[in-house]
C-alpha atoms as a PDB file:
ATOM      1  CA  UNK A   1     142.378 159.483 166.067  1.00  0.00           C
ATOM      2  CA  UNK A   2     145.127 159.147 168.726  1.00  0.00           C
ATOM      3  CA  UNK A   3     148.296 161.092 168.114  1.00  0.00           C
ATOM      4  CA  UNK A   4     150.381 158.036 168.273  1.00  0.00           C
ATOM      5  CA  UNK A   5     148.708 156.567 164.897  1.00  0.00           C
ATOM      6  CA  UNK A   6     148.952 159.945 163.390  1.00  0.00           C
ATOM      7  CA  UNK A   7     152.509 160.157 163.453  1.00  0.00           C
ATOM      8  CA  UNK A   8     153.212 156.985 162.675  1.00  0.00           C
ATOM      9  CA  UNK A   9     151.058 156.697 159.934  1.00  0.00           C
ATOM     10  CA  UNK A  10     152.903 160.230 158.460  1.00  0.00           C
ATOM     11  CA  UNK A  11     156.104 159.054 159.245  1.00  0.00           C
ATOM     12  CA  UNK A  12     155.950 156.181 156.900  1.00  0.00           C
ATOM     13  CA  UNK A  13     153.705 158.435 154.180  1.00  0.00           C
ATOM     14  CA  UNK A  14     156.927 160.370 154.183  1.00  0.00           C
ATOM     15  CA  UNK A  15     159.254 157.252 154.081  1.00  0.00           C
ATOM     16  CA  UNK A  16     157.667 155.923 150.751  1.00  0.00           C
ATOM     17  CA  UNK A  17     157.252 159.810 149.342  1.00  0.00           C
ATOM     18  CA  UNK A  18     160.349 161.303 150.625  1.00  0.00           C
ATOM     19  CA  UNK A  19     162.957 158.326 150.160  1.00  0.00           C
ATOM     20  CA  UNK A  20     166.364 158.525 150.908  1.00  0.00           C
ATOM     21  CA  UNK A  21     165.931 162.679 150.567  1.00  0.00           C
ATOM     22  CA  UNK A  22     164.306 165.410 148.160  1.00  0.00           C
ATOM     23  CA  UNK A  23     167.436 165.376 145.571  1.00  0.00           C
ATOM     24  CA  UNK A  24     165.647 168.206 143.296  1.00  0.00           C
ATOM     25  CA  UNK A  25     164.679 170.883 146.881  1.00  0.00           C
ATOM     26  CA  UNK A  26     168.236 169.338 148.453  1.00  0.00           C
ATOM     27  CA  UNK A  27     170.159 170.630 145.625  1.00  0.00           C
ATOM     28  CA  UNK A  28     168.309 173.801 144.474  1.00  0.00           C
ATOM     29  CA  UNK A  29     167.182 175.238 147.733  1.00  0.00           C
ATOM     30  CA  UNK A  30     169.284 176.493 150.725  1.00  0.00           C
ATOM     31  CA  UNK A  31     169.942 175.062 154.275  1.00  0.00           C
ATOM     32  CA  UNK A  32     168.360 178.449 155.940  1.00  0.00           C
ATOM     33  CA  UNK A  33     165.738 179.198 153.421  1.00  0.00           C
ATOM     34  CA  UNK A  34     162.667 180.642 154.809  1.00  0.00           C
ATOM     35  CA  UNK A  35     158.844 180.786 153.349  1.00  0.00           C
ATOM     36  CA  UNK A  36     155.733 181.092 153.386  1.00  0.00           C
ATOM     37  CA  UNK A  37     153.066 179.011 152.006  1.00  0.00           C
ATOM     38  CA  UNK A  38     149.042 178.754 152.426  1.00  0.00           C
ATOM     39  CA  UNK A  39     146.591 175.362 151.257  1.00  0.00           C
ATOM     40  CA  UNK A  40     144.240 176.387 149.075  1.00  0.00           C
ATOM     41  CA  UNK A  41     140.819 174.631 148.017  1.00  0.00           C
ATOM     42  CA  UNK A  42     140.034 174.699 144.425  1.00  0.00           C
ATOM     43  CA  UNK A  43     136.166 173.286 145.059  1.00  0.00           C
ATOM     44  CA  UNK A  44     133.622 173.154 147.736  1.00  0.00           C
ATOM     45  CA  UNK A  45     133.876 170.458 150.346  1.00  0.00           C
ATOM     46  CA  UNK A  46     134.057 169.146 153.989  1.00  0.00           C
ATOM     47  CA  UNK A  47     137.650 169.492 154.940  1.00  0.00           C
ATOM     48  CA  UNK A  48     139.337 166.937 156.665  1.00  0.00           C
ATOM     49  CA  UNK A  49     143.060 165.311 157.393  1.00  0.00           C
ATOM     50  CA  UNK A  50     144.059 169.512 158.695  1.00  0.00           C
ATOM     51  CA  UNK A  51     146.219 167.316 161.589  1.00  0.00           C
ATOM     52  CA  UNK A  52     148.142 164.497 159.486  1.00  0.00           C
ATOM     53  CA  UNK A  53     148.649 168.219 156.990  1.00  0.00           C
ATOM     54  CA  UNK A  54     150.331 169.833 160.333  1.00  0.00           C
ATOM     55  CA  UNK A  55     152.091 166.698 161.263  1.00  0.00           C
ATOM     56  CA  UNK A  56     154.007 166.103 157.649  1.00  0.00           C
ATOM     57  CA  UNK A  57     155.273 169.620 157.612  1.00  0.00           C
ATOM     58  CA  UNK A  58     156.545 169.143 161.503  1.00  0.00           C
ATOM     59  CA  UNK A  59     157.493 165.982 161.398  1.00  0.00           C
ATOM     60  CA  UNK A  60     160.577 167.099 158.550  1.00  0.00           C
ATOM     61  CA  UNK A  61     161.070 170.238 160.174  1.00  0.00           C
ATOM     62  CA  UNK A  62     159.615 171.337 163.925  1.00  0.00           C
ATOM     63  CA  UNK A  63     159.894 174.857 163.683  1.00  0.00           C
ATOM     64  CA  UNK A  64     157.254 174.572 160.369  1.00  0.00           C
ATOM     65  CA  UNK A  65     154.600 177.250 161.799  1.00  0.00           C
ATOM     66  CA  UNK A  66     151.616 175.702 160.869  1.00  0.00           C
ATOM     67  CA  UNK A  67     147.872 177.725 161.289  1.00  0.00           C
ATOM     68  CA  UNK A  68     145.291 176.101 159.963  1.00  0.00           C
ATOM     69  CA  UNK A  69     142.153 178.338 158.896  1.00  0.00           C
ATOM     70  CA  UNK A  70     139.492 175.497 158.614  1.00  0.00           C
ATOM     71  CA  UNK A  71     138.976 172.766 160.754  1.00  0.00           C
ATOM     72  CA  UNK A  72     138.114 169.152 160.076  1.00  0.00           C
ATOM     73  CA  UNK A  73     134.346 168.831 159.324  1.00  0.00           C
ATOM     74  CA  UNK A  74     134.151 172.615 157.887  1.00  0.00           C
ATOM     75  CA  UNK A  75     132.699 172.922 154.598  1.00  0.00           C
ATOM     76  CA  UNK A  76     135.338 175.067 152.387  1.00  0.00           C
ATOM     77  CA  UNK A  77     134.486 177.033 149.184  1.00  0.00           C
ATOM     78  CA  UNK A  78     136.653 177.436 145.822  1.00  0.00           C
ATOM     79  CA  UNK A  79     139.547 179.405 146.523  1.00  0.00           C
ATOM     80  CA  UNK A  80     138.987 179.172 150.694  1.00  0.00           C
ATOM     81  CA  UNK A  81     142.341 178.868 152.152  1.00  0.00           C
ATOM     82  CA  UNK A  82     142.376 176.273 154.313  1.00  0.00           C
ATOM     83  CA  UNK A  83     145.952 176.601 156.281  1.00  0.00           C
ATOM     84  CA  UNK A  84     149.113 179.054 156.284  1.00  0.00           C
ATOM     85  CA  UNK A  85     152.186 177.442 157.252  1.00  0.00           C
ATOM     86  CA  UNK A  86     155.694 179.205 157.245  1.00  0.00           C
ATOM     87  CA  UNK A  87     159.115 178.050 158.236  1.00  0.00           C
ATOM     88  CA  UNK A  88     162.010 176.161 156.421  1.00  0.00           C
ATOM     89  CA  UNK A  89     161.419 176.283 152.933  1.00  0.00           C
ATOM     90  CA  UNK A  90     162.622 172.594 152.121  1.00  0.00           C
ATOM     91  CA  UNK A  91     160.369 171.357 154.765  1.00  0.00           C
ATOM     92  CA  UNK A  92     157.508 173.249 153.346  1.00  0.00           C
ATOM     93  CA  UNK A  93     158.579 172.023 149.481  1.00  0.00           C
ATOM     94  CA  UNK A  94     159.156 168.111 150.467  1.00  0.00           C
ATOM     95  CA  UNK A  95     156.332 167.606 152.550  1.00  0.00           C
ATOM     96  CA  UNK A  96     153.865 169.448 150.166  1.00  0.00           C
ATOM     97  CA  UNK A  97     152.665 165.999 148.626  1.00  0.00           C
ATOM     98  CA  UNK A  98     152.213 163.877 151.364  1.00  0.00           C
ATOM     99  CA  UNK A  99     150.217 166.669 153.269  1.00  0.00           C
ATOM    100  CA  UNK A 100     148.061 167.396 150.255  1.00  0.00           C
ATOM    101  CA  UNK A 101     147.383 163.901 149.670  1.00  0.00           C
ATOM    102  CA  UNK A 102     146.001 163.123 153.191  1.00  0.00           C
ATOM    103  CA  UNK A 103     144.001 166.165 153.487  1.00  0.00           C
ATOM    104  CA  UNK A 104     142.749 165.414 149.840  1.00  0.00           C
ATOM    105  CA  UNK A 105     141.461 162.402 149.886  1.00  0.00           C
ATOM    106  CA  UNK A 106     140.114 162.380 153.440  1.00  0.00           C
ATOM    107  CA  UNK A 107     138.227 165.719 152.553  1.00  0.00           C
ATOM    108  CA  UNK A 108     136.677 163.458 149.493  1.00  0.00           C
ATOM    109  CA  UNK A 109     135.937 160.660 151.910  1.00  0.00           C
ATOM    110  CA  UNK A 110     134.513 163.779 154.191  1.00  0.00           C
ATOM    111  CA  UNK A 111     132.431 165.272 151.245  1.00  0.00           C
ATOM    112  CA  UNK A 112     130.633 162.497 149.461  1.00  0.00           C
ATOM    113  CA  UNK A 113     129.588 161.047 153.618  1.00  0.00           C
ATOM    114  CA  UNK A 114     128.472 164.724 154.159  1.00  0.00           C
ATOM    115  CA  UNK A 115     126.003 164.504 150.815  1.00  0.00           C
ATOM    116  CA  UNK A 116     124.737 161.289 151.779  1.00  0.00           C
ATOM    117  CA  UNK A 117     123.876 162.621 155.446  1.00  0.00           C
ATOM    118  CA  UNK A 118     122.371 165.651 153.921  1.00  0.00           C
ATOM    119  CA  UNK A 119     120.279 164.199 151.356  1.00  0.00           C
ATOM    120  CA  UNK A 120     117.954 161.636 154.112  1.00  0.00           C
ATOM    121  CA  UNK A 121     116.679 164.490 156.458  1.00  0.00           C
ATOM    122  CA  UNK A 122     114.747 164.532 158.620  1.00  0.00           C
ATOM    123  CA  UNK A 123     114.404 161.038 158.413  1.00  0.00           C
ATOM    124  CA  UNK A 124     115.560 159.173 161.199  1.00  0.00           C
ATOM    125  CA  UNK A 125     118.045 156.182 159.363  1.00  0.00           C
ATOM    126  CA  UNK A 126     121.987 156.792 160.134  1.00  0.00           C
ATOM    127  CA  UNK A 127     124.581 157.014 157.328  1.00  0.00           C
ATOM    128  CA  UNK A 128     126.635 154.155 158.024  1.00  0.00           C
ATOM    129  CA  UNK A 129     130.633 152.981 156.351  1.00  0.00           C
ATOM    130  CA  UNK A 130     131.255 149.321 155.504  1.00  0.00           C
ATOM    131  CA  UNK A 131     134.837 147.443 155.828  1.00  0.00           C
ATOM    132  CA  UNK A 132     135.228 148.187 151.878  1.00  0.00           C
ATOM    133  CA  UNK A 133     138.283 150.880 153.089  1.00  0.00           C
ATOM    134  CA  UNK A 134     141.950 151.133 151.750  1.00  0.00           C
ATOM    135  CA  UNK A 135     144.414 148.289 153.602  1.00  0.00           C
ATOM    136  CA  UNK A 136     145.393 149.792 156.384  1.00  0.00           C
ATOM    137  CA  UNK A 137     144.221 153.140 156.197  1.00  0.00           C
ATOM    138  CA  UNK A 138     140.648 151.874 157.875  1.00  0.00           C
ATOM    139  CA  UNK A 139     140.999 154.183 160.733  1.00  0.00           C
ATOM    140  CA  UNK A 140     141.093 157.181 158.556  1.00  0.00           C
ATOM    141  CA  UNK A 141     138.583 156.480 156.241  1.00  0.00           C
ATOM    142  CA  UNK A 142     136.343 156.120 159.396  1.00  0.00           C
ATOM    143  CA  UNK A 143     137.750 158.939 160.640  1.00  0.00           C
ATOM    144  CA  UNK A 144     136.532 161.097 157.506  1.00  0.00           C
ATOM    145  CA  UNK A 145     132.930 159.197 157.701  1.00  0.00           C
ATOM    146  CA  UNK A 146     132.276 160.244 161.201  1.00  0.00           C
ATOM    147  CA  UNK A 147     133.809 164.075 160.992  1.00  0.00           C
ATOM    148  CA  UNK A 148     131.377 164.338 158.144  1.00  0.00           C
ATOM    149  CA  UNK A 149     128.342 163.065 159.831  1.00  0.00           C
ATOM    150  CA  UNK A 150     128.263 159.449 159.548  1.00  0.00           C
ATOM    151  CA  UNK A 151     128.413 156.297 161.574  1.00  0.00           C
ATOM    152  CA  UNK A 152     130.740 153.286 161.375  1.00  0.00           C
ATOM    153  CA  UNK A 153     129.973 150.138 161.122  1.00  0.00           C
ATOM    154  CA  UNK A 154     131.722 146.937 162.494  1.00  0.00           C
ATOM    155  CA  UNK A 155     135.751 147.679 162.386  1.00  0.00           C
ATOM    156  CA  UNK A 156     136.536 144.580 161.790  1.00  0.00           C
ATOM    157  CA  UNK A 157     135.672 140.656 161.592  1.00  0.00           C
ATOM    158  CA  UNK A 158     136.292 140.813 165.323  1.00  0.00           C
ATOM    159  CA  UNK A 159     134.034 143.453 166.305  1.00  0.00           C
ATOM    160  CA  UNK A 160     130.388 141.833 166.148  1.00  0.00           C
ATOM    161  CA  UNK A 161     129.138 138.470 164.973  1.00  0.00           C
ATOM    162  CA  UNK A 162     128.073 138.828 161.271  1.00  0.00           C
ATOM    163  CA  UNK A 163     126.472 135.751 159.624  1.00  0.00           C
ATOM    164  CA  UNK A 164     126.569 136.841 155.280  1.00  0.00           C
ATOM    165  CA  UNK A 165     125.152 134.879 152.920  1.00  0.00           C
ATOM    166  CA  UNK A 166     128.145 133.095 152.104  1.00  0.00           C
ATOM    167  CA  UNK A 167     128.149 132.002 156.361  1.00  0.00           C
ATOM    168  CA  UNK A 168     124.676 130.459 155.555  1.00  0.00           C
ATOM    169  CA  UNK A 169     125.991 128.390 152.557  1.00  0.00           C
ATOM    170  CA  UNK A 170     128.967 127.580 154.399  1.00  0.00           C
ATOM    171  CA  UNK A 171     126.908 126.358 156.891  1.00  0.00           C
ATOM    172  CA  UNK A 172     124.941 123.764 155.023  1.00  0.00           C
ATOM    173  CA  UNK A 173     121.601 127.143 156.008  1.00  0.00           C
ATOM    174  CA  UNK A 174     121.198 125.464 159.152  1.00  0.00           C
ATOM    175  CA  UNK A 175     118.071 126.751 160.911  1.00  0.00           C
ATOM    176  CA  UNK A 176     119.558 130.520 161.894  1.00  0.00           C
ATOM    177  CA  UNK A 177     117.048 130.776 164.339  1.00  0.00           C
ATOM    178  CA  UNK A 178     119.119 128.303 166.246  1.00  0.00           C
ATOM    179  CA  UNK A 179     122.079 128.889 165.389  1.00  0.00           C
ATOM    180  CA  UNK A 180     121.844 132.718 166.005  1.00  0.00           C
ATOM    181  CA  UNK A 181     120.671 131.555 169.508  1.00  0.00           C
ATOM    182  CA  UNK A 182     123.154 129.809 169.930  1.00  0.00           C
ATOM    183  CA  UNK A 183     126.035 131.675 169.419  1.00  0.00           C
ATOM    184  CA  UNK A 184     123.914 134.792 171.403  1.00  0.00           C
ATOM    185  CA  UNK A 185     125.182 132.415 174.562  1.00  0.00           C
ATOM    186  CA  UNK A 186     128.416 131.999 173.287  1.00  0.00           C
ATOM    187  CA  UNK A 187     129.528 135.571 172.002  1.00  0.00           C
ATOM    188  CA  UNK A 188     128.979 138.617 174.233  1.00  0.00           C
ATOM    189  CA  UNK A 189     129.072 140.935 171.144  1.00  0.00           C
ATOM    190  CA  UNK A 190     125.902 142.263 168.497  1.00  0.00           C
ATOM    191  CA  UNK A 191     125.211 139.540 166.183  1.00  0.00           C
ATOM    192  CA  UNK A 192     124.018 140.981 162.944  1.00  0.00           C
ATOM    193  CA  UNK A 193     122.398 138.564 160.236  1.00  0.00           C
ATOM    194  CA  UNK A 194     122.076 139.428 156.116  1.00  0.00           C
ATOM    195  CA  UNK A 195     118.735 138.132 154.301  1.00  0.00           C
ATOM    196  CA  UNK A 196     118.203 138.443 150.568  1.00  0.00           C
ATOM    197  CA  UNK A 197     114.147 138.662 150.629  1.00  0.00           C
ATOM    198  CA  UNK A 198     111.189 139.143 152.752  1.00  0.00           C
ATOM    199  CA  UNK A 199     111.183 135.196 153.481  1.00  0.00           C
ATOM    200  CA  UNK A 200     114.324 135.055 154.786  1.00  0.00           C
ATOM    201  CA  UNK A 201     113.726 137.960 157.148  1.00  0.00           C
ATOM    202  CA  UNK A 202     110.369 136.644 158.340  1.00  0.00           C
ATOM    203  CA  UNK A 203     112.256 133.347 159.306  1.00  0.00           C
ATOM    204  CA  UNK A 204     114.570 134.925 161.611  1.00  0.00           C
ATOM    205  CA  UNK A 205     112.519 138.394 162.565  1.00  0.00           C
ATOM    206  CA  UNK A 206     111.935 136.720 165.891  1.00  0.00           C
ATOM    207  CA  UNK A 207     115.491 135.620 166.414  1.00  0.00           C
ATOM    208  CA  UNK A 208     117.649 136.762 168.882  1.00  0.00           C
ATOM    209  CA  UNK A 209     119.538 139.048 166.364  1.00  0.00           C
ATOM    210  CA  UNK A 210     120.296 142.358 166.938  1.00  0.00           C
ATOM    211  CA  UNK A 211     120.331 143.664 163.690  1.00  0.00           C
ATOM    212  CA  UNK A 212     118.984 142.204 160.128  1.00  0.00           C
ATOM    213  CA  UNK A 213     120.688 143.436 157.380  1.00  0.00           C
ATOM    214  CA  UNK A 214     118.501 143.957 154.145  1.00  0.00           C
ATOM    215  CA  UNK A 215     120.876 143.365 151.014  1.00  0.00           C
ATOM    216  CA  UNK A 216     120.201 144.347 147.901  1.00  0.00           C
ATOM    217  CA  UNK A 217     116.235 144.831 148.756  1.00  0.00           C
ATOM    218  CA  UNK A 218     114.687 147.636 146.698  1.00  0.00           C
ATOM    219  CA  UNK A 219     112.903 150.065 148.070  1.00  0.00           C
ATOM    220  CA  UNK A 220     109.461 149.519 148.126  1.00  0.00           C
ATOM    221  CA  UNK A 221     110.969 145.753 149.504  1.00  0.00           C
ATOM    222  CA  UNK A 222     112.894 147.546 152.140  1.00  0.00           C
ATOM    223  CA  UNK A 223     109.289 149.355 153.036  1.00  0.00           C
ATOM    224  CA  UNK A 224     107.552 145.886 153.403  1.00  0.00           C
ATOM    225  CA  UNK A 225     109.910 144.563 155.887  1.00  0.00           C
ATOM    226  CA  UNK A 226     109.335 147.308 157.977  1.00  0.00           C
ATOM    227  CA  UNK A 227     105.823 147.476 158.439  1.00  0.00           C
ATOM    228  CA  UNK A 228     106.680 143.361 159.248  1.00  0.00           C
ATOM    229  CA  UNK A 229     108.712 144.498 161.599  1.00  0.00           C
ATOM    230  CA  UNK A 230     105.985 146.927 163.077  1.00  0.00           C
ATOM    231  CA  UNK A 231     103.113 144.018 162.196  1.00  0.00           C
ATOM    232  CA  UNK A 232     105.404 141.331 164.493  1.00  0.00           C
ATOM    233  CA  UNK A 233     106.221 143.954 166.784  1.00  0.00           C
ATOM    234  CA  UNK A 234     109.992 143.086 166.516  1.00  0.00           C
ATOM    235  CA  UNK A 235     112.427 145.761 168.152  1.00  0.00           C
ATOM    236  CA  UNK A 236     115.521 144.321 165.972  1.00  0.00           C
ATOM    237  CA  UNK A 237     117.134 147.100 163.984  1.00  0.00           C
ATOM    238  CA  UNK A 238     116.735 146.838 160.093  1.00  0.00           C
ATOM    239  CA  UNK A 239     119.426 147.526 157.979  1.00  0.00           C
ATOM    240  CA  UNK A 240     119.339 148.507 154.557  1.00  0.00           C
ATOM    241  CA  UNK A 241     122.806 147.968 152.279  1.00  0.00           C
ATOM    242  CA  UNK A 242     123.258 147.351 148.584  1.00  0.00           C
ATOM    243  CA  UNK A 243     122.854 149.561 144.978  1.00  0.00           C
ATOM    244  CA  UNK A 244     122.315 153.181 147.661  1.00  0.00           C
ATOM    245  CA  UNK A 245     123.283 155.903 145.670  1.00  0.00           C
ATOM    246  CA  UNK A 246     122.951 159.590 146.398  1.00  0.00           C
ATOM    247  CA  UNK A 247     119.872 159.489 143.679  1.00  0.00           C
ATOM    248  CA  UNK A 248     117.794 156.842 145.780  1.00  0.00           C
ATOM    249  CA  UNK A 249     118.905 156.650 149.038  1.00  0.00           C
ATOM    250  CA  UNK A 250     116.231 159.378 150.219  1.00  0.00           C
ATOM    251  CA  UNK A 251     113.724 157.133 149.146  1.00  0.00           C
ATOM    252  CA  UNK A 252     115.770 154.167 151.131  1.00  0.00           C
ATOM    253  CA  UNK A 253     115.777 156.467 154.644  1.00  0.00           C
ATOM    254  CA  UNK A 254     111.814 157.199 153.771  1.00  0.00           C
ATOM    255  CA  UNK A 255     110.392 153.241 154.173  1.00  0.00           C
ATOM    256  CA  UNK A 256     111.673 154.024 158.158  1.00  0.00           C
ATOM    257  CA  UNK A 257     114.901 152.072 157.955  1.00  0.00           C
ATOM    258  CA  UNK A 258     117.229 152.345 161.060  1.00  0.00           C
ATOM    259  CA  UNK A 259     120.631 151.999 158.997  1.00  0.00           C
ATOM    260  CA  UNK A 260     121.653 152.126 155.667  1.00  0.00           C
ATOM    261  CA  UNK A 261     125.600 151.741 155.225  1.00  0.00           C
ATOM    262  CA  UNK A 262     127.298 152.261 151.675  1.00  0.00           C
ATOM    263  CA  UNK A 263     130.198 151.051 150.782  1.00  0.00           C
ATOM    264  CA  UNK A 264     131.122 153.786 148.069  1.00  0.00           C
ATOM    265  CA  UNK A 265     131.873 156.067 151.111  1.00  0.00           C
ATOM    266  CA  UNK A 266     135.406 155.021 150.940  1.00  0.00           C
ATOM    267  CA  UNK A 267     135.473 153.089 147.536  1.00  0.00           C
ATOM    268  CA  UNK A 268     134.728 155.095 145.391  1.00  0.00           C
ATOM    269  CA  UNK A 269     135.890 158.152 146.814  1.00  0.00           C
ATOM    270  CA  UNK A 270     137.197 161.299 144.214  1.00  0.00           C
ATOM    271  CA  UNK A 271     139.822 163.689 145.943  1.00  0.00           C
ATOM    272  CA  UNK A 272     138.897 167.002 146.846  1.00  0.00           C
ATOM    273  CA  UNK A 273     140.936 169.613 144.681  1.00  0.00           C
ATOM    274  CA  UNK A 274     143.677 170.745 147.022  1.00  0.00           C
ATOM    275  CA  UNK A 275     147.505 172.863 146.219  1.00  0.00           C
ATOM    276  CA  UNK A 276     150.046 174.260 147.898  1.00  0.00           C
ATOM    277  CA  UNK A 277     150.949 177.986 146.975  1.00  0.00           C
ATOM    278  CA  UNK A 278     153.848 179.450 147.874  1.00  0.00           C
ATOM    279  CA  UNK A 279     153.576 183.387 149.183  1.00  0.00           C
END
């Protein structure tokens, strides 16, 4: 993530959490208090979010010391401390929520992308995100995906050509086997194309898509339409989306799928466990 996001996106975390000022540290704490305080994990996970942690502190108060013990993409253990920070205790005190909550839910993000990646080798399919993210907090979300292992998908409607089910509808399901070639002279970008059943892949298999996306297939469905694939001796890539869950998507990266992205990545995230301790 660039540095310029980073700080803005902490700089209005702390506008929304911080207000107009911390009345309860403001009046119970003094001007030239010092401490010292450490993050602590209270459950095992990938760790992620340790620079939007530093940047909170800093950003109230620059002469925060912040070390951090565990770097994004670490895995961390109950009772691991993760960072030790020390400096002005109101800084420390009114940017303890807005730190914890990045580094919280990011590590969750981080942690659930990590089990996924884990649980499919040695096969060869990637773990990918989908656009199902929090509004406008995409480019973290991704951010966790890819520190945990995972790939993203398209950022957004801009970024490749994407014809859904919904497109085909729209679209009266014109032939897609034309209409995919035509738009392959009209858009420079990867035009990826969704299909509900074996039919509908074997339609456009020789298309010039670049990607077919398998929806909802199970499966031993998902299995058949790659040994079409290897029957037609298609080199599109075959994507498999829809129902994955950590219970079946071994079986998903098994039929020899290139892809399979879930959207429960980032939707249905749970925070990792994560406090503040003072020293």
């Amino acid at each position: 993530m660039k540095p310029g996001y980073v700080r803005t996106i902490v700089q209005l975390a702390l506008a929304e959490d911080v207000g107009a000022g911390d009345i309860t540290t403001n009046h119970l704490i003094p001007p030239n208090s010092q401490s010292k305080a450490r993050l602590v994990a209270h459950t095992d996970g990938v760790i992620c979010g340790v620079n939007l942690s530093r940047e909170a502190f800093k950003t109230l108060n620059p002469k925060v010391n912040f070390l951090a013990l565990i770097k994004d993409g670490q895995v961390v253990h109950q009772g691991d401390i993760i960072a030790q920070s020390a400096g002005p205790t109101r800084a420390l005190l009114s940017g303890e929520r807005v730190a914890i909550n990045f580094l919280s839910f990011l590590s969750g993000i981080a942690t659930q992308t990590r089990l996924f990646v884990e649980q499919i080798k040695p096969y060869k399919a990637v773990i990918m995100d989908t656009r199902k993210t929090t509004p406008l907090l995409r480019q973290l979300e991704r951010y966790a995906v890819r520190i945990a292992g995972g790939t993203n998908h398209r950022y957004n409607l801009n970024d490749m050509v994407m014809i859904k089910d919904n497109h085909r509808m729209a679209c009266k399901r014109q032939d897609m086997t034309g209409v995919i070639s035509t738009l392959k002279k009209k858009v420079k970008k990867k035009i990826e194309v969704e299909v509900d059943d074996l039919d509908q892949l074997k339609e456009i298999l020789h298309s010039k898509a670049d990607i077919i996306l398998l929806d909802n297939m199970k499966p031993t469905q998902v299995a058949k339409a790659v040994e079409m694939r290897r029957r037609e001796k298609s080199c599109v890539l075959l994507e498999a989306s829809g129902g994955i869950t950590l219970k079946n998507v071994r079986q998903f990266a098994a039929t020899g799928v290139d892809r399979i992205s879930i959207g429960a990545l980032t939707h249905f995230r749970q925070a990792l466990d994560i406090s503040m301790e003072f020293i």
